[in-house]
PDB file of N, CA and C in Angstrom:
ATOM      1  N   UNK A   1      -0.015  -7.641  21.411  1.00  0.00           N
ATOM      2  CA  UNK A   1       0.913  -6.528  21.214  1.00  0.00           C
ATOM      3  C   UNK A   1       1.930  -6.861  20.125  1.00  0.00           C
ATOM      4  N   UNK A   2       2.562  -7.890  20.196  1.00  0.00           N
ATOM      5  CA  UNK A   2       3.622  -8.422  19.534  1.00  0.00           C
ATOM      6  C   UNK A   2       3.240  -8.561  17.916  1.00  0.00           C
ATOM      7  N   UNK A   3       1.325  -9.647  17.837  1.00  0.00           N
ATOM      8  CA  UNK A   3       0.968  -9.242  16.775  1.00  0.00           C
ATOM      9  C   UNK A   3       0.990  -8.019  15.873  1.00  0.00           C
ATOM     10  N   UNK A   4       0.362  -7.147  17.048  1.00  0.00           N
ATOM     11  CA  UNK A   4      -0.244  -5.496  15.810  1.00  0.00           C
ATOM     12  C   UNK A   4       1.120  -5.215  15.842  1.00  0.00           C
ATOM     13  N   UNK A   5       2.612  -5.345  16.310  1.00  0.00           N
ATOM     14  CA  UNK A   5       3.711  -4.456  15.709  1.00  0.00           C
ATOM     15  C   UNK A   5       4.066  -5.189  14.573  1.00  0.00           C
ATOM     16  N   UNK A   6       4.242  -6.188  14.269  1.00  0.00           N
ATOM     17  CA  UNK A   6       4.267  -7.321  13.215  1.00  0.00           C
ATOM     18  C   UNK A   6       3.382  -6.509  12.053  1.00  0.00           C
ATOM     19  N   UNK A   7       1.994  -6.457  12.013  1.00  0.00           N
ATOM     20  CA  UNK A   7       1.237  -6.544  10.995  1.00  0.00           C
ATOM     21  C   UNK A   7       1.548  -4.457  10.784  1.00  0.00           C
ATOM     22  N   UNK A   8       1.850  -3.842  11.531  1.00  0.00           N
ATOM     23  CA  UNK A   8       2.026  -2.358  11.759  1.00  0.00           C
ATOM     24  C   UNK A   8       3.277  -2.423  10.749  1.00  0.00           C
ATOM     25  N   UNK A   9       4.869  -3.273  10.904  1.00  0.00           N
ATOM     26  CA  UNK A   9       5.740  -3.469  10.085  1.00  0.00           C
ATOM     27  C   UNK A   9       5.401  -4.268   9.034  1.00  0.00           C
ATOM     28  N   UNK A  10       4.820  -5.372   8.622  1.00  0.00           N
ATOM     29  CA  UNK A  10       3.754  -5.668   7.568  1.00  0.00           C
ATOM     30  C   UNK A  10       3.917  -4.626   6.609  1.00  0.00           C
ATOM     31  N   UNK A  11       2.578  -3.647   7.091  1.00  0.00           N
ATOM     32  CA  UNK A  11       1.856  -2.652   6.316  1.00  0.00           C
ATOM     33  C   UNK A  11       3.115  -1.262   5.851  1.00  0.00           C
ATOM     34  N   UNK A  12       3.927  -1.066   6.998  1.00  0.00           N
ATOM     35  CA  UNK A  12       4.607  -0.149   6.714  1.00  0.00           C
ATOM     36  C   UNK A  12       5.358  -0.397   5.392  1.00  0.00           C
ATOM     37  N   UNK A  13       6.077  -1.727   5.331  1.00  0.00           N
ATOM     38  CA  UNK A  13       6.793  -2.086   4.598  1.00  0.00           C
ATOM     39  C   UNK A  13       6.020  -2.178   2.778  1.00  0.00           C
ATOM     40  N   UNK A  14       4.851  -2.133   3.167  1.00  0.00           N
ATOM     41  CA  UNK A  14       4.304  -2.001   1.776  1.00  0.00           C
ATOM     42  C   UNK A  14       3.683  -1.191   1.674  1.00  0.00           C
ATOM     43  N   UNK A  15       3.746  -0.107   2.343  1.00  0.00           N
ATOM     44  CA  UNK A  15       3.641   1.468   2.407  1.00  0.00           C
ATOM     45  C   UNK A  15       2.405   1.962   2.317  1.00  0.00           C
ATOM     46  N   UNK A  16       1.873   1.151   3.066  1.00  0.00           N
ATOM     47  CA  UNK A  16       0.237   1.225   3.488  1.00  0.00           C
ATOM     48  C   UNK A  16       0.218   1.455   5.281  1.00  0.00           C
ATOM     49  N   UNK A  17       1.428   1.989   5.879  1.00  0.00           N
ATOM     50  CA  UNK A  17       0.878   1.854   7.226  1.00  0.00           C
ATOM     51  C   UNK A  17       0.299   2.960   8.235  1.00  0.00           C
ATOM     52  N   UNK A  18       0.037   3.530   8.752  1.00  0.00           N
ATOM     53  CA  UNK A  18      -0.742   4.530   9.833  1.00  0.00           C
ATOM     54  C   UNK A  18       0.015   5.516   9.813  1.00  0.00           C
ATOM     55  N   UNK A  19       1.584   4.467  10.294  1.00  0.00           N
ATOM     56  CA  UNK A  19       2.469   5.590  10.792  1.00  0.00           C
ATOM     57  C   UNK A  19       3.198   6.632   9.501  1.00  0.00           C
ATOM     58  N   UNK A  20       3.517   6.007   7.951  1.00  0.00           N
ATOM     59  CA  UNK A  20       3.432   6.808   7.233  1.00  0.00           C
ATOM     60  C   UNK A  20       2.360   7.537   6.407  1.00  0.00           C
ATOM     61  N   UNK A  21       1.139   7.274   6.697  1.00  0.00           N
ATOM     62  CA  UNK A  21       0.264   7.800   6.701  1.00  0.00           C
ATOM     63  C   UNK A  21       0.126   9.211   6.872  1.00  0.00           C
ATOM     64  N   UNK A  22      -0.126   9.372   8.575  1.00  0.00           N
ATOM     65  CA  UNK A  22       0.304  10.223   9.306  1.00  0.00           C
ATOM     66  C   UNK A  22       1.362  11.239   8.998  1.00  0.00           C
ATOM     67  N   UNK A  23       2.685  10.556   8.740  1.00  0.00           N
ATOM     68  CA  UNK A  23       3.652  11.418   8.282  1.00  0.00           C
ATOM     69  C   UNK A  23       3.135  11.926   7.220  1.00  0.00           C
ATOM     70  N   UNK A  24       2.531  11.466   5.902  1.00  0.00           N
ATOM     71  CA  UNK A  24       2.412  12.253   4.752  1.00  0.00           C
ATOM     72  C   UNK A  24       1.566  13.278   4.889  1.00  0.00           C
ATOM     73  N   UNK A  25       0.608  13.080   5.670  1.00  0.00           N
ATOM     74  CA  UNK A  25      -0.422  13.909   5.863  1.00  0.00           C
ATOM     75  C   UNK A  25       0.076  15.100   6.527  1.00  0.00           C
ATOM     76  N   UNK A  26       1.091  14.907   7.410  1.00  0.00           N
ATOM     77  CA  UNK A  26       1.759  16.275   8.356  1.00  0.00           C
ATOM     78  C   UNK A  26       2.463  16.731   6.679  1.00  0.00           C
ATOM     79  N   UNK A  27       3.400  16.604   6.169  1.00  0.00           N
ATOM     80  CA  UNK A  27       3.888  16.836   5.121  1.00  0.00           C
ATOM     81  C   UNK A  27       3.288  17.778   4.354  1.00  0.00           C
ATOM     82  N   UNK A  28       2.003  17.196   3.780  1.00  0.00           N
ATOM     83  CA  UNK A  28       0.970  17.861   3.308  1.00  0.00           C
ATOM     84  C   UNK A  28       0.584  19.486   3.562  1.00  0.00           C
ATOM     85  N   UNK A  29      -0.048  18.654   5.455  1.00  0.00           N
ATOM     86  CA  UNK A  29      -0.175  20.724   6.039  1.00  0.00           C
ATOM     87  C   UNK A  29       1.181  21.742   6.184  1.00  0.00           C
ATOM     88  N   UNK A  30       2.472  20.903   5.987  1.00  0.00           N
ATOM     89  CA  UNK A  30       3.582  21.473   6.529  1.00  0.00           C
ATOM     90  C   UNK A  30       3.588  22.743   5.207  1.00  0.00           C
ATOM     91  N   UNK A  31       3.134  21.886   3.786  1.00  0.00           N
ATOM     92  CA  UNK A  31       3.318  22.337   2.568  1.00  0.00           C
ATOM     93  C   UNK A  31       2.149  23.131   2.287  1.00  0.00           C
ATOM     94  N   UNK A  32       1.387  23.337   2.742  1.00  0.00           N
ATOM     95  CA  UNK A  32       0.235  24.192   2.473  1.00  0.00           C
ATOM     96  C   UNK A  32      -0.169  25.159   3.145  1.00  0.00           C
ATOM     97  N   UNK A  33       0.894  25.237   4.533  1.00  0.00           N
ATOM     98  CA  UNK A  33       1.024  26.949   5.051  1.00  0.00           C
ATOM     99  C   UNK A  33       2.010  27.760   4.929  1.00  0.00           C
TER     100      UNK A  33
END
């Protein structure tokens, strides 16, 4: 557990992670209806 939040803040921080991912992608549909 402790690992994947580590490597989750990792990735976020170099703006490769899921969770902004996700966000951009909502962004995206927010902007296209």
């Amino acid at each position: 557990m402790a690992f994947k939040l580590s490597s989750e803040l990792v990735d976020a921080a170099k703006g490769s992670g899921d969770v902004i991912r996700k966000k951009e992608e909502t962004h995206r549909m927010a902007e296209e209806n």
